[in-house]
Protein backbone atom coordinates (compact mmCIF):
# COMPACT_ATOMS: atom_id res chain seq x y z
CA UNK A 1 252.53 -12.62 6.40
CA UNK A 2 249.52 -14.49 7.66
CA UNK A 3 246.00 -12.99 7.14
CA UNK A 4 244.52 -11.45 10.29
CA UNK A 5 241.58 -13.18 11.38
CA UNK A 6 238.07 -11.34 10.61
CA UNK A 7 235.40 -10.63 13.14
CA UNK A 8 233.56 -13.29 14.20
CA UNK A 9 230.69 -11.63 13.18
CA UNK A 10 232.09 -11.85 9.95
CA UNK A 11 233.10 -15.96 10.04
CA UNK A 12 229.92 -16.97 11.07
CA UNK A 13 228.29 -15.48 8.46
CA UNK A 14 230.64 -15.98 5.59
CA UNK A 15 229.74 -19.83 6.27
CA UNK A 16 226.47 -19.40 5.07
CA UNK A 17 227.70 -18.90 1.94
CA UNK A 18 227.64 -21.63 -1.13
CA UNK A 19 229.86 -22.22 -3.99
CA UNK A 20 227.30 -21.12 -6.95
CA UNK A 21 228.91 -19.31 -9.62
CA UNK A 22 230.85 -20.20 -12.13
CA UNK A 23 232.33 -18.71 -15.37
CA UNK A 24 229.54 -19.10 -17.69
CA UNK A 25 227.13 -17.48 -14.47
CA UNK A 26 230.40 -15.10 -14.27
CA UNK A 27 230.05 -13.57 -17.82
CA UNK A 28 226.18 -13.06 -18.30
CA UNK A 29 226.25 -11.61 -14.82
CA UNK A 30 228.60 -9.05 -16.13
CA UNK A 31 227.17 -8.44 -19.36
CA UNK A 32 223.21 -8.17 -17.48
CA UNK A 33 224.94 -5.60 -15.40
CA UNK A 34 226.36 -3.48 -18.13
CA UNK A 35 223.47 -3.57 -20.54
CA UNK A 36 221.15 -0.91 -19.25
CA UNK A 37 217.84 -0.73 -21.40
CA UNK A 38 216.36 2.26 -19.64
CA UNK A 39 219.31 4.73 -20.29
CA UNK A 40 219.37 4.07 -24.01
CA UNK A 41 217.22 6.31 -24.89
CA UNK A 42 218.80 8.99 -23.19
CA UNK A 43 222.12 8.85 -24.83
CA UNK A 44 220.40 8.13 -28.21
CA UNK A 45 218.35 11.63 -27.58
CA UNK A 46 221.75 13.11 -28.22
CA UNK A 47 221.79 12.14 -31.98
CA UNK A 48 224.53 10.35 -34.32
CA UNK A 49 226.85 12.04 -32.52
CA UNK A 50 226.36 9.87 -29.91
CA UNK A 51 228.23 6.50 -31.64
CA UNK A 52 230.91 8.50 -31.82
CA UNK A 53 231.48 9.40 -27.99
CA UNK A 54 230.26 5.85 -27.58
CA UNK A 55 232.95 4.18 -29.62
CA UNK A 56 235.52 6.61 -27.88
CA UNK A 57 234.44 6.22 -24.34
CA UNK A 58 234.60 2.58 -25.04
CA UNK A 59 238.21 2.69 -26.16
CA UNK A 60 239.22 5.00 -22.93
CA UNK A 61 237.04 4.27 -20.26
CA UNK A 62 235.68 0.71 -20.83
CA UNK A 63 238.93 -0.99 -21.94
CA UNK A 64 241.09 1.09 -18.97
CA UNK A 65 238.65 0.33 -16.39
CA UNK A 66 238.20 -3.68 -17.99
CA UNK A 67 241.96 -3.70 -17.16
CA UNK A 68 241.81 -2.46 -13.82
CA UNK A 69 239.04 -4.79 -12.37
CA UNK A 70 240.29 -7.22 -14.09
CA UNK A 71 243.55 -6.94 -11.67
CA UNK A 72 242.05 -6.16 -8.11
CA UNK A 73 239.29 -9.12 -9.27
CA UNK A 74 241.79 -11.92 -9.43
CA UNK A 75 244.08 -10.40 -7.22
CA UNK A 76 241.74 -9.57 -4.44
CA UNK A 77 238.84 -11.82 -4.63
CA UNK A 78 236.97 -11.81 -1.56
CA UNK A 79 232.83 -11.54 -0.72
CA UNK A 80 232.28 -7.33 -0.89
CA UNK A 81 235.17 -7.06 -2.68
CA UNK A 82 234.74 -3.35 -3.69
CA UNK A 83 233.94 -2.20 -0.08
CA UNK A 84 237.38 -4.53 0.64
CA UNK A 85 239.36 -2.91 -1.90
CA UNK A 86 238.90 0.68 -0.47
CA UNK A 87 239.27 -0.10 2.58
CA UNK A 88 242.82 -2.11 2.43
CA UNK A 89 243.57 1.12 0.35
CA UNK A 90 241.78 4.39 2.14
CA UNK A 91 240.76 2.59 5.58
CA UNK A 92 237.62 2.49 6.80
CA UNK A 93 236.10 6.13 6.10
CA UNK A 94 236.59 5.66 2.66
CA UNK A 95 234.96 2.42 2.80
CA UNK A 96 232.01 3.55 4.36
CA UNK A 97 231.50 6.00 2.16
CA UNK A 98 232.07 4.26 -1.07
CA UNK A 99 230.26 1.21 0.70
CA UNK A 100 226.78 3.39 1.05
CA UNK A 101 227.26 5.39 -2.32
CA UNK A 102 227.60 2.56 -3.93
CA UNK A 103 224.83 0.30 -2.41
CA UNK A 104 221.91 3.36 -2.25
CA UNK A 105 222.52 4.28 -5.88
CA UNK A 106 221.15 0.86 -6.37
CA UNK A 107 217.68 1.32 -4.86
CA UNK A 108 217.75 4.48 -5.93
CA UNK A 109 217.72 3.44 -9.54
CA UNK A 110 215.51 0.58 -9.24
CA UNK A 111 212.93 2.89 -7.97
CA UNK A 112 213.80 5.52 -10.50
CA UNK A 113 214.83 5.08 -13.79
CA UNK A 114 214.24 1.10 -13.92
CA UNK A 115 210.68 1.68 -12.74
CA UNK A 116 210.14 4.52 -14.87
CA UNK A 117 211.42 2.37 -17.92
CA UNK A 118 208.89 -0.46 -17.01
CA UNK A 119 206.02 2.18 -17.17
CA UNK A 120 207.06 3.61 -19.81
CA UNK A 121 207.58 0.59 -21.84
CA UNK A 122 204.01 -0.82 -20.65
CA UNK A 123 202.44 2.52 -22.10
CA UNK A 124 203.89 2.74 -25.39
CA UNK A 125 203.56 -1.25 -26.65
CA UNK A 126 200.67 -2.52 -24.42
CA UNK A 127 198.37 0.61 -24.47
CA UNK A 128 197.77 1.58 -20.58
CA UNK A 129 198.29 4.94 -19.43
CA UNK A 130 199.98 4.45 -16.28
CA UNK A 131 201.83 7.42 -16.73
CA UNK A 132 199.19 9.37 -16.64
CA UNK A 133 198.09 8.55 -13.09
CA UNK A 134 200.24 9.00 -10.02
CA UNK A 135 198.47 6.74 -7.90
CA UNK A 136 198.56 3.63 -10.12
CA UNK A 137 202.33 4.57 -11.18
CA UNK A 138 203.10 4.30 -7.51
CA UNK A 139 200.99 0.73 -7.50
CA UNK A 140 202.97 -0.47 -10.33
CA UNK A 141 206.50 0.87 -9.18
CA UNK A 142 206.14 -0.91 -5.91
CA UNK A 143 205.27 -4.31 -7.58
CA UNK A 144 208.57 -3.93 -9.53
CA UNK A 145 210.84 -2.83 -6.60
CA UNK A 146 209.17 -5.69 -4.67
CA UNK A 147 209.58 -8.76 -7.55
CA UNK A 148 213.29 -7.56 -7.63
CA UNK A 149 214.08 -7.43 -3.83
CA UNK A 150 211.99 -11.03 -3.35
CA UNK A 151 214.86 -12.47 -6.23
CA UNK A 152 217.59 -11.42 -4.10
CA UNK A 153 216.25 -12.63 -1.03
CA UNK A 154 216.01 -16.25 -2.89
CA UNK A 155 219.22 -18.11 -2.72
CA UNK A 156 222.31 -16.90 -5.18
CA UNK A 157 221.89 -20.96 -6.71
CA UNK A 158 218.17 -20.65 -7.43
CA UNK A 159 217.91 -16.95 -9.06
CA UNK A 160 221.28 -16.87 -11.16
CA UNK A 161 218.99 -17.58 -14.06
CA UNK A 162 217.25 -14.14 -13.80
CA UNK A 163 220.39 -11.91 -14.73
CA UNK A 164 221.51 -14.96 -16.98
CA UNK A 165 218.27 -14.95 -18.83
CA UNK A 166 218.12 -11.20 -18.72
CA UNK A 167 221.34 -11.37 -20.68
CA UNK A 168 219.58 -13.24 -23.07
CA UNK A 169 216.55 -11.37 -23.57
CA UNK A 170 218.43 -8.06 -23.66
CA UNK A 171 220.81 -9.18 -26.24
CA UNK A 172 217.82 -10.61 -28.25
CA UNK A 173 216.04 -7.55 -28.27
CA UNK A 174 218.58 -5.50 -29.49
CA UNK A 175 219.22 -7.99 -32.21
CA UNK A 176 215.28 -8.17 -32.97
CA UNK A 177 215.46 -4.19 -33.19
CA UNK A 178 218.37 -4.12 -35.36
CA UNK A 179 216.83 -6.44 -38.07
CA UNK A 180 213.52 -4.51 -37.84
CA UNK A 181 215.40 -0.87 -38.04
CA UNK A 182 217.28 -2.35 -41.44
CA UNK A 183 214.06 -3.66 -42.93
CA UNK A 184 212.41 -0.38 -41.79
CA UNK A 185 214.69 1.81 -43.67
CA UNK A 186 214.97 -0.13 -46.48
CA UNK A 187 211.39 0.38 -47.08
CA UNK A 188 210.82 3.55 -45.80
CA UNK A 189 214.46 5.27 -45.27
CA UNK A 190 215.47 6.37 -42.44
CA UNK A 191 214.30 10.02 -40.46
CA UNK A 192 217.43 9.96 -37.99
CA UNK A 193 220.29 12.59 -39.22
CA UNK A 194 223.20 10.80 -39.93
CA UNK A 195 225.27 14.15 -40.60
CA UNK A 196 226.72 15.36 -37.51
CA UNK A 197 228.87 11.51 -36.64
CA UNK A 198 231.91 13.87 -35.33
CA UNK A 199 231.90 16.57 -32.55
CA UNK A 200 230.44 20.04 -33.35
CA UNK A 201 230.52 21.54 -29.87
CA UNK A 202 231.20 20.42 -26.21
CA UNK A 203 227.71 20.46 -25.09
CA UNK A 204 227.07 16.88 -26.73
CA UNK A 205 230.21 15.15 -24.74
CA UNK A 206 228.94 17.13 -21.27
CA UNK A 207 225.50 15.98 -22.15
CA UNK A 208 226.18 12.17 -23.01
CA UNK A 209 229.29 11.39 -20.93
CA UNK A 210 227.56 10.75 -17.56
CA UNK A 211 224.70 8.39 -19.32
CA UNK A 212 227.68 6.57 -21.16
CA UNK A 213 229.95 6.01 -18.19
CA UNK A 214 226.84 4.82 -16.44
CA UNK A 215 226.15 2.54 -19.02
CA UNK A 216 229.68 0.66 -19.06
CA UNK A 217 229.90 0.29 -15.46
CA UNK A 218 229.46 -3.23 -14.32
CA UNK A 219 232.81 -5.27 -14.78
CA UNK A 220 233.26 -4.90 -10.51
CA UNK A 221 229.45 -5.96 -9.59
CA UNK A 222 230.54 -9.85 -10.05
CA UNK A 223 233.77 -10.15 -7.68
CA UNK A 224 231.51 -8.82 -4.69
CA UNK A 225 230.26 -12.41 -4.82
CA UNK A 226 233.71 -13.16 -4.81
CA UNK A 227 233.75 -16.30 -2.65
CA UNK A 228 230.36 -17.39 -3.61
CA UNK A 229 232.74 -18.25 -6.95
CA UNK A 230 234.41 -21.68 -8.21
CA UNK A 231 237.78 -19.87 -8.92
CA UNK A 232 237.57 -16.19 -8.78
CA UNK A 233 241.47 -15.96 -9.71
CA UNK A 234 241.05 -17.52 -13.24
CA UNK A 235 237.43 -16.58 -14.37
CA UNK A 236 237.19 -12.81 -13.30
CA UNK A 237 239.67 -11.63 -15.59
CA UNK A 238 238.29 -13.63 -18.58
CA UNK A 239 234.54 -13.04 -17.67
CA UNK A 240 235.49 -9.25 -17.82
CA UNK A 241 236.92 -9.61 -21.14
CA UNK A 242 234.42 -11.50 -22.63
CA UNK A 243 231.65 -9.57 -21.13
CA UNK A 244 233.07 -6.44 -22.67
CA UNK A 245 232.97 -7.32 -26.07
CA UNK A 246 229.87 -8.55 -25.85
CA UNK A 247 228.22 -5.04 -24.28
CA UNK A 248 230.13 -2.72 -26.90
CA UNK A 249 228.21 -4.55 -29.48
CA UNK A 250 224.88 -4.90 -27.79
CA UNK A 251 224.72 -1.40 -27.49
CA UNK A 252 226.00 0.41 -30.65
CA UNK A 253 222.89 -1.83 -32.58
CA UNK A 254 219.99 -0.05 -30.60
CA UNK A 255 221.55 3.48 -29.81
CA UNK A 256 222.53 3.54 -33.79
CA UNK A 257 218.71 2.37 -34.48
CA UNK A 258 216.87 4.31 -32.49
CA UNK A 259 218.91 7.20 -33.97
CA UNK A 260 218.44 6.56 -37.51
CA UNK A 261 214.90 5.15 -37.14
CA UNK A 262 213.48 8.59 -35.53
CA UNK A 263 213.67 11.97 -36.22
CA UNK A 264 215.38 14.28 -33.77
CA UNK A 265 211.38 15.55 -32.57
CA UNK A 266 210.77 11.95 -31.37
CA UNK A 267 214.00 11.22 -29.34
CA UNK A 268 213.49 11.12 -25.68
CA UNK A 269 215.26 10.53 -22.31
CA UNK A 270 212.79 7.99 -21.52
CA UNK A 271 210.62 6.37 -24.69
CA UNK A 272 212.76 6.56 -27.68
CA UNK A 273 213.84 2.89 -27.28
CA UNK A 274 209.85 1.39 -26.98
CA UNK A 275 209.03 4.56 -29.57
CA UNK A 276 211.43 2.92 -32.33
CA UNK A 277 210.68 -0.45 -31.31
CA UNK A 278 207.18 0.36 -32.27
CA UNK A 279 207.73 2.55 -35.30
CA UNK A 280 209.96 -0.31 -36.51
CA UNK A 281 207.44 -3.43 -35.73
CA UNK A 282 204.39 -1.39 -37.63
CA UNK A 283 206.77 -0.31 -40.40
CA UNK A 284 208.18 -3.97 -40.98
CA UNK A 285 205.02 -5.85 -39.66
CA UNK A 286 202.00 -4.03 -39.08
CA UNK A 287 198.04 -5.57 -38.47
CA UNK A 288 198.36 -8.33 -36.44
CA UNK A 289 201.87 -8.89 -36.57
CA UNK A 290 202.20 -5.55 -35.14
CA UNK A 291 199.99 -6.19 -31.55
CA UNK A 292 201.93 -9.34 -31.15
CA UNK A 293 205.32 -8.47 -31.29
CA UNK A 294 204.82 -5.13 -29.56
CA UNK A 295 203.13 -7.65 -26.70
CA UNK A 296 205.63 -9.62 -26.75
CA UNK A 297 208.57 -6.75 -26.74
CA UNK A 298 206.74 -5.22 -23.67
CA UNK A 299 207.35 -7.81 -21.54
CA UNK A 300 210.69 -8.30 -22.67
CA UNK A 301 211.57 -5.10 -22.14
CA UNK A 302 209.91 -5.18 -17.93
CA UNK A 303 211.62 -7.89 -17.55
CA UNK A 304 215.20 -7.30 -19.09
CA UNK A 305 214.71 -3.69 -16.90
CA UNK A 306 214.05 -6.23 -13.68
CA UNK A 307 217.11 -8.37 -14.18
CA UNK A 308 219.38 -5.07 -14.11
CA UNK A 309 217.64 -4.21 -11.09
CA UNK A 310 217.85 -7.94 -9.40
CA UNK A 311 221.46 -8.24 -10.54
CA UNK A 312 222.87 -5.06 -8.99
CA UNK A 313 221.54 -5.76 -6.18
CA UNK A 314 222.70 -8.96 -5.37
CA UNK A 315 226.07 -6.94 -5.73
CA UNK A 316 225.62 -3.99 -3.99
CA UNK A 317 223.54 -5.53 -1.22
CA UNK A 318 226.83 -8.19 -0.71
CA UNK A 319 228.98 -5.41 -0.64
CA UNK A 320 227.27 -3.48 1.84
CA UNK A 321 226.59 -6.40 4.27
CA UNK A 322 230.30 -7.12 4.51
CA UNK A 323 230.91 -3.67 4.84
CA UNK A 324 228.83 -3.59 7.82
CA UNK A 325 230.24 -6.96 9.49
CA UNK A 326 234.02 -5.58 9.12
CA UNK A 327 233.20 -2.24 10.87
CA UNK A 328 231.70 0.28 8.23
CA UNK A 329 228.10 0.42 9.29
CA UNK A 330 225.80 -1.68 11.84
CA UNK A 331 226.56 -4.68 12.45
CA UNK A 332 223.23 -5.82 12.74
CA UNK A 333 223.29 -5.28 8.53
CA UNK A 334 225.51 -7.89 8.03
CA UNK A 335 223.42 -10.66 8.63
CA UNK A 336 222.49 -13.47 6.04
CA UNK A 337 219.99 -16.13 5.66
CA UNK A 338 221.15 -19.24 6.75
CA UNK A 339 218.52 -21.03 4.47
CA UNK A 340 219.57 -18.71 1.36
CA UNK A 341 223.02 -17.59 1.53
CA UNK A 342 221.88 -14.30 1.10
CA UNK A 343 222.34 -10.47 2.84
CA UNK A 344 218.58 -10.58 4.17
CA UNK A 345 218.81 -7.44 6.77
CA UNK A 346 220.21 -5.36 3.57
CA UNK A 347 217.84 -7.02 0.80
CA UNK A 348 214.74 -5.92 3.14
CA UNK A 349 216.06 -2.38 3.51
CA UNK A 350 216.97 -2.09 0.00
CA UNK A 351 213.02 -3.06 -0.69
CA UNK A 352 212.28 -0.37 2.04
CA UNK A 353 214.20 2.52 0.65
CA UNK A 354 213.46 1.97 -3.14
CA UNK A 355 209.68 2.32 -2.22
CA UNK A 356 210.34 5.35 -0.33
CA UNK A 357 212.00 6.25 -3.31
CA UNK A 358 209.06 5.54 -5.63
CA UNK A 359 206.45 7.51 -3.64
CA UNK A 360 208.47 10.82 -2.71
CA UNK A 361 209.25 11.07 -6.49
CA UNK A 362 206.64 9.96 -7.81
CA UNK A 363 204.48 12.78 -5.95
CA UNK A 364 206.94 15.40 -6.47
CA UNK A 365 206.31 14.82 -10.44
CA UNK A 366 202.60 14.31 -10.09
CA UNK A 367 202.39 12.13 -13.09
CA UNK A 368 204.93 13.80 -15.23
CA UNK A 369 207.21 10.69 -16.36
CA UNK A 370 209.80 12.33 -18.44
CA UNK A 371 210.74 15.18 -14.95
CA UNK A 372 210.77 11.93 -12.98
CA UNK A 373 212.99 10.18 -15.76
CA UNK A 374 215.34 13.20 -15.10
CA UNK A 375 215.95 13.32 -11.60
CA UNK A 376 216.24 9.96 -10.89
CA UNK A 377 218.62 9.06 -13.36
CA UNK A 378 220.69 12.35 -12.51
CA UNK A 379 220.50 10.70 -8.61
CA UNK A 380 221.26 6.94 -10.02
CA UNK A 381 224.19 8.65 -12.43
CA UNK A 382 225.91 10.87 -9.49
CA UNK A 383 225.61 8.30 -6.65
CA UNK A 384 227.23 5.52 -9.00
CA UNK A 385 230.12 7.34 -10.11
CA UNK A 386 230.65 9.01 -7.01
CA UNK A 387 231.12 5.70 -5.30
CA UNK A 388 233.79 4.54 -8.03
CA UNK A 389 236.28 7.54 -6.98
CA UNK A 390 237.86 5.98 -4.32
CA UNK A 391 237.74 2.42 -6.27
CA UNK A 392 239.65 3.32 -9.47
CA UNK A 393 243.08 5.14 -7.51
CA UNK A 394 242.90 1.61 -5.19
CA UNK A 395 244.41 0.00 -7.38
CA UNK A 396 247.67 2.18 -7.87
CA UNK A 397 247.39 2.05 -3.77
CA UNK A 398 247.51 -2.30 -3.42
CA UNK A 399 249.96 -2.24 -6.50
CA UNK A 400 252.46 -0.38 -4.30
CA UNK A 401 251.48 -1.15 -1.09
CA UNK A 402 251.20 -5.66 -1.65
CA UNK A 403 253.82 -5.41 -4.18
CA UNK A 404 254.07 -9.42 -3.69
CA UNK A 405 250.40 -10.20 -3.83
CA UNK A 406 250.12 -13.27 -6.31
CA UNK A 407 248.50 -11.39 -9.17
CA UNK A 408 247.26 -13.54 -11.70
CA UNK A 409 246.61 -10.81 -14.05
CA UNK A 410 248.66 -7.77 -13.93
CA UNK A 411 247.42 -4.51 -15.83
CA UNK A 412 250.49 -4.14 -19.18
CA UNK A 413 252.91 -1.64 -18.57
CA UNK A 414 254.09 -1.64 -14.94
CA UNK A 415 253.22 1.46 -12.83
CA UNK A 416 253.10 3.65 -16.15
CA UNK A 417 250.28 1.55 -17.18
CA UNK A 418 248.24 1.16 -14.00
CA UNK A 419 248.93 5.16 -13.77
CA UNK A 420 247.31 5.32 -17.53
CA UNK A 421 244.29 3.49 -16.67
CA UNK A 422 243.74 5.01 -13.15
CA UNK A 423 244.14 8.49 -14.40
CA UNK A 424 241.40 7.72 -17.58
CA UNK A 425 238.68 5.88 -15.26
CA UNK A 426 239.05 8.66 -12.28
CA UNK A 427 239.00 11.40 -14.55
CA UNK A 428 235.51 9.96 -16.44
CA UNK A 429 234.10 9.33 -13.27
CA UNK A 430 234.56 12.79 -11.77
CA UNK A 431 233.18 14.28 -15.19
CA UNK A 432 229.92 12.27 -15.03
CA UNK A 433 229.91 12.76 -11.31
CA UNK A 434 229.82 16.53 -12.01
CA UNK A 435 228.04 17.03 -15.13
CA UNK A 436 225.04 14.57 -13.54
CA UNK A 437 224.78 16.55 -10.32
CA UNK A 438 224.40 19.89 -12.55
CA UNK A 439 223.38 18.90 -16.09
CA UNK A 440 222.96 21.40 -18.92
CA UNK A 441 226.09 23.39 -18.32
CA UNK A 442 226.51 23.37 -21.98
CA UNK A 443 223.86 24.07 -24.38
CA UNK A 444 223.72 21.36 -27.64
CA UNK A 445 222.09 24.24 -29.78
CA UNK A 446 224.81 26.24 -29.60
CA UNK A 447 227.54 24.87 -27.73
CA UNK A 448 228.01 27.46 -25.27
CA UNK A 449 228.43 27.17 -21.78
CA UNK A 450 227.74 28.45 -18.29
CA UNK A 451 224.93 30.10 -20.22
CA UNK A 452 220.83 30.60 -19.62
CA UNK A 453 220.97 26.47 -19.87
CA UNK A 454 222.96 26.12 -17.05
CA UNK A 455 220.12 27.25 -14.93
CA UNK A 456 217.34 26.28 -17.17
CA UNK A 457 214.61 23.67 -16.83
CA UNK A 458 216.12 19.79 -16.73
CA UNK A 459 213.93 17.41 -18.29
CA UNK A 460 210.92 19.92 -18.10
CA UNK A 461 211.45 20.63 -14.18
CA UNK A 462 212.82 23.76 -13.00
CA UNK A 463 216.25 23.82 -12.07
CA UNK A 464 216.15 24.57 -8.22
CA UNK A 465 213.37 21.69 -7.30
CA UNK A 466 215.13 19.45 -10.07
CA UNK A 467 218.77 21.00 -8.29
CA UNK A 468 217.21 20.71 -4.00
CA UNK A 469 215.87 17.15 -5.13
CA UNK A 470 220.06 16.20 -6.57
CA UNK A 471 221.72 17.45 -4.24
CA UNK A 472 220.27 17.18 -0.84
CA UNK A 473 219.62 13.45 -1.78
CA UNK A 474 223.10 12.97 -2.17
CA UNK A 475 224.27 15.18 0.98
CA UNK A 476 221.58 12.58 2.84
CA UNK A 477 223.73 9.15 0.98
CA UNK A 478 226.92 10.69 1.65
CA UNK A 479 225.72 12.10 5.75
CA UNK A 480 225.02 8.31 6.22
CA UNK A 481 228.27 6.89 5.35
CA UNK A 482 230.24 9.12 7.71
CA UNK A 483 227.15 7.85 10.11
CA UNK A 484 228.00 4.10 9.23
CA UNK A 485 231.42 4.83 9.88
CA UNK A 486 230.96 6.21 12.84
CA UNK A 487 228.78 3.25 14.00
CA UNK A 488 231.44 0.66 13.03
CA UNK A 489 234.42 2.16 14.88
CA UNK A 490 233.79 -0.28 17.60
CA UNK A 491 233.74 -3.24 15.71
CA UNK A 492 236.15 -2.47 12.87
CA UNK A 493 238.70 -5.28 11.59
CA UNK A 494 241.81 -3.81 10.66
CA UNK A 495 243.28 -6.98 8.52
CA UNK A 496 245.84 -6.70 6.16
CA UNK A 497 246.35 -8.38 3.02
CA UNK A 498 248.55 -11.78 3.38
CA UNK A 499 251.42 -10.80 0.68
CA UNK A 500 252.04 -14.07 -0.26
CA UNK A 501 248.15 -14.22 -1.49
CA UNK A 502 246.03 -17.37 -0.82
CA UNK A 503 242.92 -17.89 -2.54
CA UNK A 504 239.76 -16.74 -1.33
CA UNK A 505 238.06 -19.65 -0.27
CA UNK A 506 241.51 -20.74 1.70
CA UNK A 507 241.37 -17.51 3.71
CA UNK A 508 240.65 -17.88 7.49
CA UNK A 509 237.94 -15.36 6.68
CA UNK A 510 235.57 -16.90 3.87
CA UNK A 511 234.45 -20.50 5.25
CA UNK A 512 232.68 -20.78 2.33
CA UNK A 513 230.24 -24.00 1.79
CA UNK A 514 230.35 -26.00 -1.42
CA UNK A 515 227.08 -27.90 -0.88
């Protein structure tokens, strides 16, 4: 069967797109996507037990879901490709929906948590006390949103280096950390508890599971640039697997540092990581030594936080642009720069919406860094893994329904297999999805649930502003999907997928430049 033409919305403005990644670009895309610096230390405030719900989540969730993207990747490689995906499997309702879940949650977290990082990171290695002040928090969370948004205006060609560099820098600073945390305790010993590595109680896993899940997601963000790729069908699958291995490691050396360099009185959702990196430098350094590297670290740190920010969004802001060109929101959102290659319309309102973002929460928390920590992550968390629900179950979908798609990578184990991983990857994402939205249904301290923490304070905000803030934010994301959908009725494509599958760049649909 022959592919369907596209709109021609959506021809003329896949032609403005250039051949610039390639599998090298491919795998520290992935791995800048994964590694999240500002969640670390909010799964490390959850103690040793923490590695161990890491190293299982890992083995169930990352692996499963490696599997599954792996397959729809080099199966289904086309620009948008997770929008794409949903819809060949759902239609377009589903697409909008996932299509604006999963491109908000992206200025909602460079606003929130990524911003809040920066700060916080700034405050406890350079000195200032912009937490302190709402006005100059707001000052210095617009200059971040705005660097990022500028990057991903810039062509695809030009600002690959960011997320590759980020990779980098990440990966260095975790390595850095881990050398000062052994020298640390080997002088000094370490203050972390090392005693509770196994389960005690269910509150931990409720607590932890959403940050975790959060933390591995990524492996999809690259194949939304799908025909902005040399050969999609070949380097997605190893990219994935590569990028994987390299993640698990990054993160078990910082979340096991920060653990067993601080006590359980100094963990926090939002400075233990810059807290042990500076407990660590003064322990193994100190004087001068001490000012430099911490000077040093802080910009590191700003800047590994940016290229999270700049990467997902080149993703998410693809994803949505396409979405809108093939009949899932306006049309006038699909445009991209003919200079750049890029989704300008989407880049702009991305800017636009993560400011919004900035001030609104920013004045609700009047200065108080750790409640504004709190909700935005619970927002970032929620809106993420909301938008994967429809993504995971696509794949049992195609698998049935293109049952002679060329797939050059097949998840092991036939229909029992794809069943295996869809089952694991859905059933983690509805768990974080629920336990973000309402967080503290179990207490750690003593493991019961539905109890007096259930409608406690979260991260020192009371639980119906922290609760009206959640969930009427997401009502508002999920309201304008069915709004987007509604909007693209009238210019929806309804292609199928060729079964005898053609590469991306040979579709009738890509027209994808080279030079």
């Amino acid at each position: 069967m022959a592919a369907i033409p596209a709109s021609s919305d959506a021809v003329v403005e896949k032609r403005k797109l250039k051949k610039s990644l390639f599998r090298f670009d491919m795998i520290f895309f992935t791995v800048c996507a994964i590694l999240a610096i500002d969640t670390l230390s909010q799964s490390a405030s959850y103690g040793f037990q923490t590695i161990f719900w890491l190293v299982a989540s890992a083995a169930t969730f990352l692996i499963p879901y490696g599997l599954l993207t792996s397959e729809l990747g080099s199966t289904f490689p086309v620009e948008g490709a997770v929008f794409e995906w949903v819809r060949l499997a759902f239609g377009h309702f589903a697409g909008a929906i996932t299509a604006v879940l999963y491109w908000l949650s992206n200025p909602i977290w460079l606003g929130g948590t990524l911003a809040a990082g920066a700060i916080a990171a700034m405050d406890a290695l350079w000195g200032t006390h912009i937490a302190n002040n709402t006005g100059l928090s707001i000052i210095i969370g617009l200059a971040f949103v705005w660097t990022a948004v500028t990057m991903n205006i810039l062509s695809l060609r030009s600002m690959k280096w960011v997320p590759n560099l980020g990779s980098f820098v990440k990966i260095g600073l975790f390595v850095l950390f881990g050398v000062l945390v052994v020298i640390t305790g080997t002088q000094n010993g370490f203050k972390g508890d090392t005693s509770n590595f196994f389960p005690t109680n269910i509150a931990v896993f409720v607590g932890v599971i959403g940050v975790l899940i959060f933390q591995w997601v990524g492996f999809e963000m690259q194949s939304n640039a799908s025909e902005e790729m040399e050969n999609p069908q070949r380097d997605i699958p190893r990219s994935v697997a590569l990028s994987g291995v390299i993640s698990v490691v990054s993160y078990a050396i910082p979340i096991a540092g920060i653990v067993l360099l601080l006590g359980s009185k100094d963990l926090s959702n939002v400075t233990s990581f810059a807290t042990g990196y500076q407990t660590a430098v003064g322990n193994a350094l100190g004087g001068v030594g001490q000012n430099i590297i911490n000077g040093i670290v802080g910009a590191a740190i700003v800047f590994a936080l940016l290229s999270s920010g700049v990467v997902w969004l080149m993703g998410s802001d693809r994803l949505m642009a396409i979405g809108a060109l093939q009949g899932s929101g306006p049309r006038f959102m699909g445009h991209f720069s003919s200079r750049f290659g890029t989704p300008i319309t989407v880049n702009v309102l991305s800017g636009v919406l993560s400011s919004l973002f900035v001030v609104a929460t920013f004045m609700i928390t009047q200065g108080n860094l750790r409640a504004y920590f709190g909700i935005v992550l619970g927002l970032a968390i929620s809106t993420t893994t909301f938008s994967y629900l429809a993504v995971f179950p696509a794949l049992w979908v195609l698998r049935r329904r293109y049952p002679n798609a060329r797939r050059p990578y097949r998840v092991p184990g036939g229909m029992v297999g794809v069943a295996i991983v869809v089952i694991l990857t859905e059933g983690y994402a509805l768990l974080a999805t629920i336990f973000s939205l309402w967080p503290n249904i179990c207490s750690v301290s003593d493991g019961s649930c539905f109890g007096a923490s259930a409608t406690g304070q979260v991260s020192n905000l009371d639980r119906l502003p922290y609760e009206l803030t959640v969930l009427i934010t997401v009502g508002i994301v999920v309201a304008v999907g069915v709004w987007f959908y509604l909007i693209g009725k009238k210019h929806a494509v309804h292609d199928r997928w060729p079964e005898e599958v053609v590469s991306a760049d040979q579709r009738e649909v890509a027209g994808v430049r080279r030079g």
